[in-house]
Protein backbone atom coordinates (compact mmCIF):
# COMPACT_ATOMS: atom_id res chain seq x y z
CA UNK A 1 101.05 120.21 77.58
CA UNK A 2 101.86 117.87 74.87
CA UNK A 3 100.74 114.08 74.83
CA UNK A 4 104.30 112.96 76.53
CA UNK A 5 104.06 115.84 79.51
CA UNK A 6 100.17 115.05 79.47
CA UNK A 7 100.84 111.14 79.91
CA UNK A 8 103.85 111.61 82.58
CA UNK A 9 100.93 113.70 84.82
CA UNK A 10 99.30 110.90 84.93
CA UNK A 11 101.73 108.73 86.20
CA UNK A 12 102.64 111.00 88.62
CA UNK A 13 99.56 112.12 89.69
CA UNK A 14 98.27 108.73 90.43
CA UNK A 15 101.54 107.46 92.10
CA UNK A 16 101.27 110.47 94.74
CA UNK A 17 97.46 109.67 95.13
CA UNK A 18 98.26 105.76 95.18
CA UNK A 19 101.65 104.66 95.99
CA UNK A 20 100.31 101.44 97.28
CA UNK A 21 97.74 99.23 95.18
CA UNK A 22 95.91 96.70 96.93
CA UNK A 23 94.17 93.87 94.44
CA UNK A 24 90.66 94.79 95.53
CA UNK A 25 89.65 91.06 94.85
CA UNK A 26 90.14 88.54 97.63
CA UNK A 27 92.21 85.75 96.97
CA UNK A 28 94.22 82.94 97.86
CA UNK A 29 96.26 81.71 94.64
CA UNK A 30 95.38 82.14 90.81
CA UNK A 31 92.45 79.95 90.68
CA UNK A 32 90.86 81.72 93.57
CA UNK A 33 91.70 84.64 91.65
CA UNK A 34 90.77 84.18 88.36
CA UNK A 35 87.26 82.61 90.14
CA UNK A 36 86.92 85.97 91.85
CA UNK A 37 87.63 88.10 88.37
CA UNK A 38 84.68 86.00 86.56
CA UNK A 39 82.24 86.53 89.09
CA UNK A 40 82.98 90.52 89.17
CA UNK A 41 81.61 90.75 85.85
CA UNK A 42 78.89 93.33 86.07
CA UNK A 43 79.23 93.44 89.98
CA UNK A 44 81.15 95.06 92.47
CA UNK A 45 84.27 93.74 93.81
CA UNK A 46 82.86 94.47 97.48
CA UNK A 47 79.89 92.00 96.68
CA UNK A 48 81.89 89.48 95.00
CA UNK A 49 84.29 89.71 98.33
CA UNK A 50 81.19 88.85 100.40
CA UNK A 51 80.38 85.75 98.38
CA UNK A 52 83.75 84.12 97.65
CA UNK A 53 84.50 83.07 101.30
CA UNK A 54 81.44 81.18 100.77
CA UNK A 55 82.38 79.81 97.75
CA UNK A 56 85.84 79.35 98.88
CA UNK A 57 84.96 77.67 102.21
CA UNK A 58 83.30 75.05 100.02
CA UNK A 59 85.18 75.03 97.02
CA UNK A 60 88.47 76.62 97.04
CA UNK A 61 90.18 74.61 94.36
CA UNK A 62 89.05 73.08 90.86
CA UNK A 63 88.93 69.07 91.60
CA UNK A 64 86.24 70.34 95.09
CA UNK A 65 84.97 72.46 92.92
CA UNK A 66 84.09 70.00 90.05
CA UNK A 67 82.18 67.92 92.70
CA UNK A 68 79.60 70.38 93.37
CA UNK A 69 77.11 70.68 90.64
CA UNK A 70 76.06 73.75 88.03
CA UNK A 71 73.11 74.31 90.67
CA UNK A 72 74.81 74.41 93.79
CA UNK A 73 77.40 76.62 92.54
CA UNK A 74 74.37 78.99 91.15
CA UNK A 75 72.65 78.77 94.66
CA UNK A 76 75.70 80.22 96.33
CA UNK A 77 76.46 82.61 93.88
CA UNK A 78 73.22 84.31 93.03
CA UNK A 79 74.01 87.78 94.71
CA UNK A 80 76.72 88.79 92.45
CA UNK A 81 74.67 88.34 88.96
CA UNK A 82 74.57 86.72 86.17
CA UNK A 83 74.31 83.31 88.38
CA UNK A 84 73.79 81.18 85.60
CA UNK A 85 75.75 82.28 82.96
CA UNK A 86 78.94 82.13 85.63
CA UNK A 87 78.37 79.05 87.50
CA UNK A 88 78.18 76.84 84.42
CA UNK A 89 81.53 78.99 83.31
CA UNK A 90 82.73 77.97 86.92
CA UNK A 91 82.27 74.47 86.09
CA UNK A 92 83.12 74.34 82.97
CA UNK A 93 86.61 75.96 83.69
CA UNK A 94 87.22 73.45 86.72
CA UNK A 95 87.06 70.57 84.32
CA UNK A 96 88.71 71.88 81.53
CA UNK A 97 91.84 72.87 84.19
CA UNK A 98 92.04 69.18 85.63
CA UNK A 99 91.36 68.10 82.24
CA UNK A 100 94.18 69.97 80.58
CA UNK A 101 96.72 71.32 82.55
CA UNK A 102 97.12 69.33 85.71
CA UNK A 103 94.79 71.94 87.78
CA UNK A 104 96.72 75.08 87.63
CA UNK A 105 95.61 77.88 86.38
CA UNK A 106 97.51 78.22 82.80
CA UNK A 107 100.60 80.93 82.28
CA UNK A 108 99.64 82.45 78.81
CA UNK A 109 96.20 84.67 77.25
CA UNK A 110 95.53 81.72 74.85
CA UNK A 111 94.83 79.03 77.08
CA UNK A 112 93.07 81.23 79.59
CA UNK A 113 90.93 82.85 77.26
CA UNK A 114 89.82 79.53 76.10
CA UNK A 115 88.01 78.84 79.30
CA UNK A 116 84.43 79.24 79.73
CA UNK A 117 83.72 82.52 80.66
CA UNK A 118 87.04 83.54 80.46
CA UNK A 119 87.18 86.64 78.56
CA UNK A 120 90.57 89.15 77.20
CA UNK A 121 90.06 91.43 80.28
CA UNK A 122 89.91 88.33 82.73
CA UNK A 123 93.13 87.10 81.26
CA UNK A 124 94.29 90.25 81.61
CA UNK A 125 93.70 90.42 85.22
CA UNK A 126 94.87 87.20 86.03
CA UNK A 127 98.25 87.41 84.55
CA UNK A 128 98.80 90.75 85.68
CA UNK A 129 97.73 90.15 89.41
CA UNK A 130 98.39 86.33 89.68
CA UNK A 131 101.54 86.15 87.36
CA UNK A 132 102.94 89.21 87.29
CA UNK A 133 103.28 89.27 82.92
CA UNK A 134 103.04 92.82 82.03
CA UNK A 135 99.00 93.19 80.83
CA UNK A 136 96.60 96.56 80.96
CA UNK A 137 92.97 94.97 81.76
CA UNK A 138 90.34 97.74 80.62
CA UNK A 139 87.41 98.31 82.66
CA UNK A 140 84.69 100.80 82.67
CA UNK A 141 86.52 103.14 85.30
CA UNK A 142 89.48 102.53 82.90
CA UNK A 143 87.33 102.95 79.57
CA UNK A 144 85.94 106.39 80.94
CA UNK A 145 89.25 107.62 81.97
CA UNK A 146 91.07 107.27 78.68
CA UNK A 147 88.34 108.61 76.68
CA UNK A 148 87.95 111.85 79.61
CA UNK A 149 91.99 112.24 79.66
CA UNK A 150 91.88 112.32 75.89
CA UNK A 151 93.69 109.66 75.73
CA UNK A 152 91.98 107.33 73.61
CA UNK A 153 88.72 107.71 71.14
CA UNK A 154 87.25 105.77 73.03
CA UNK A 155 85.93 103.73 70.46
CA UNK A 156 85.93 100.49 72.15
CA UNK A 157 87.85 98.73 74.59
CA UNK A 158 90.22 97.02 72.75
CA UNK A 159 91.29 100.23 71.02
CA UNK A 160 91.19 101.69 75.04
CA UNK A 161 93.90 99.20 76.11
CA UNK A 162 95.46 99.63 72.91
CA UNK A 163 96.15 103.81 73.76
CA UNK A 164 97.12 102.44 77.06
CA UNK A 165 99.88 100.24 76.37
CA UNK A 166 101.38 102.39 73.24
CA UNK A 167 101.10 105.32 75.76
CA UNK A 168 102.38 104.14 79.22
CA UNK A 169 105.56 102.47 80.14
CA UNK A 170 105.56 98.44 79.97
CA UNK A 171 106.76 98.27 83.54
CA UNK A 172 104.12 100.65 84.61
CA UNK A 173 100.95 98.79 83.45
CA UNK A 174 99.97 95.83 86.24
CA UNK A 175 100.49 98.98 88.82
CA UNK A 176 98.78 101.66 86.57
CA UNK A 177 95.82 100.16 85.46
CA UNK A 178 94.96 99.48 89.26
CA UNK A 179 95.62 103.03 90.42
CA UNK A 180 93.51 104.40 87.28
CA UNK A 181 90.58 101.83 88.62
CA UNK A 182 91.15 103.51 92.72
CA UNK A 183 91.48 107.22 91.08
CA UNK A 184 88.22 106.23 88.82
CA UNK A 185 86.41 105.46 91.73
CA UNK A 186 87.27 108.21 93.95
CA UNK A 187 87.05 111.21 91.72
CA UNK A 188 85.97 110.47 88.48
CA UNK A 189 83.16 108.34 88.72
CA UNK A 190 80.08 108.09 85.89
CA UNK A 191 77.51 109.25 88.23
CA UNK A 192 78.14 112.17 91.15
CA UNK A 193 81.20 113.39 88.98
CA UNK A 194 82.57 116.62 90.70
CA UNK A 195 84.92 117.77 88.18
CA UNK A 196 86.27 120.33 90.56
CA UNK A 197 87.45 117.38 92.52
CA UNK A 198 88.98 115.26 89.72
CA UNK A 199 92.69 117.21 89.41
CA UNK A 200 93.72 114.78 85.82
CA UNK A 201 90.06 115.68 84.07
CA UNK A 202 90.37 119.24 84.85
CA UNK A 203 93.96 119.73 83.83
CA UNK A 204 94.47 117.41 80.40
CA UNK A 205 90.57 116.45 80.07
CA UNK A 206 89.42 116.44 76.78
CA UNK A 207 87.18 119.51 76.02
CA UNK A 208 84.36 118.63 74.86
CA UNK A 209 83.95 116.77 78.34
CA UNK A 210 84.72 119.85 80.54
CA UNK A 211 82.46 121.73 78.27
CA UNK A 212 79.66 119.13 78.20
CA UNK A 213 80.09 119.34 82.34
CA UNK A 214 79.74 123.24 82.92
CA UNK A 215 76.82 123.82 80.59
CA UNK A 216 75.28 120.97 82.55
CA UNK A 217 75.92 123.20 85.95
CA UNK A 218 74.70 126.34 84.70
């Protein structure tokens, strides 16, 4: 297969496997969204979905939100990680939206990704999921795949999401880079990786992988 055939597998691959893709976060609007994204840094989305109701049920909006301090935000977030480092990006965020642009959750990657905490990939997500702007968040499921698929160098993730949007379809991406996250986690995960059970791998996978994998077996 050449690159073209190799990338059109892909796509239909992962539209037979996942035709419909849920956002795994739960959320309301794009501030309960883009709350959820920060706090999944480093986490799972099933823990963050156990803590934002909690949140939420408190605090489901920036001016509530601003009324609770650093510490009580911390308290209630603790589980997912990184408590401290998010809930002062929480904060932060919350002031700078009421602040600044009337407390909504801003359209475009420059103002979002001058929030606290806000990083490209939360952008990303946000605008993709919330706004529906064409964007191709890269996360480790996402990272892994490219580099496995031999799609990317896998250098970094910037150069990841990079391969990804020169190689995939601009309509495709807010769907695709959600499927690629499902398919990550179901059959090509970084530990317990069956490779007999991951069909894209084991068909376009770069060799060296497939290599590395059956001398581990033997």
């Amino acid at each position: 297969m050449n690159k073209t055939e190799k990338v059109q597998f892909v796509i239909d691959t992962l539209e037979r496997l996942y035709p419909e893709t849920p956002i795994p976060l739960d959320h309301t609007d794009p501030y309960t969204l883009l709350i959820a994204v920060l706090m999944s840094a480093q986490s799972t989305d099933e823990r963050v979905n156990k803590i934002t109701p909690l949140l939420f049920k408190v605090a489901d909006n920036p001016y509530d939100m601003v009324k609770l301090t650093i510490d009580e935000i911390r308290e209630i977030i603790k589980p997912v990680g990184l408590s401290p480092m998010k809930s002062k990006g929480i904060h932060g965020l919350s002031e700078i939206l009421i602040e600044k642009h009337n407390g909504e959750v801003p359209q475009n990657f420059e103002d979002l990704e001058a929030l606290p905490a806000v990083g490209h990939k939360t952008a990303s997500v946000v605008m993709a999921q919330a706004f529906n702007v064409p964007a191709f968040p890269v996360d480790t499921h996402i990272h892994r795949l490219m580099f496995r698929w031999n799609l990317t160098n896998g250098k970094s993730v910037a150069q990841t999401e990079k391969d990804a949007k020169r190689l995939f379809p601009k309509e495709l991406w807010n769907k695709l880079h959600l499927q690629i996250i499902y398919y990550g986690r179901e059959y090509s995960p970084a530990r317990g990786w069956r490779l007999e059970n991951d069909v894209i791998t084991s068909t376009i996978g770069r060799k060296t992988v497939i290599n590395e994998y059956n001398s581990k077996k033997k």
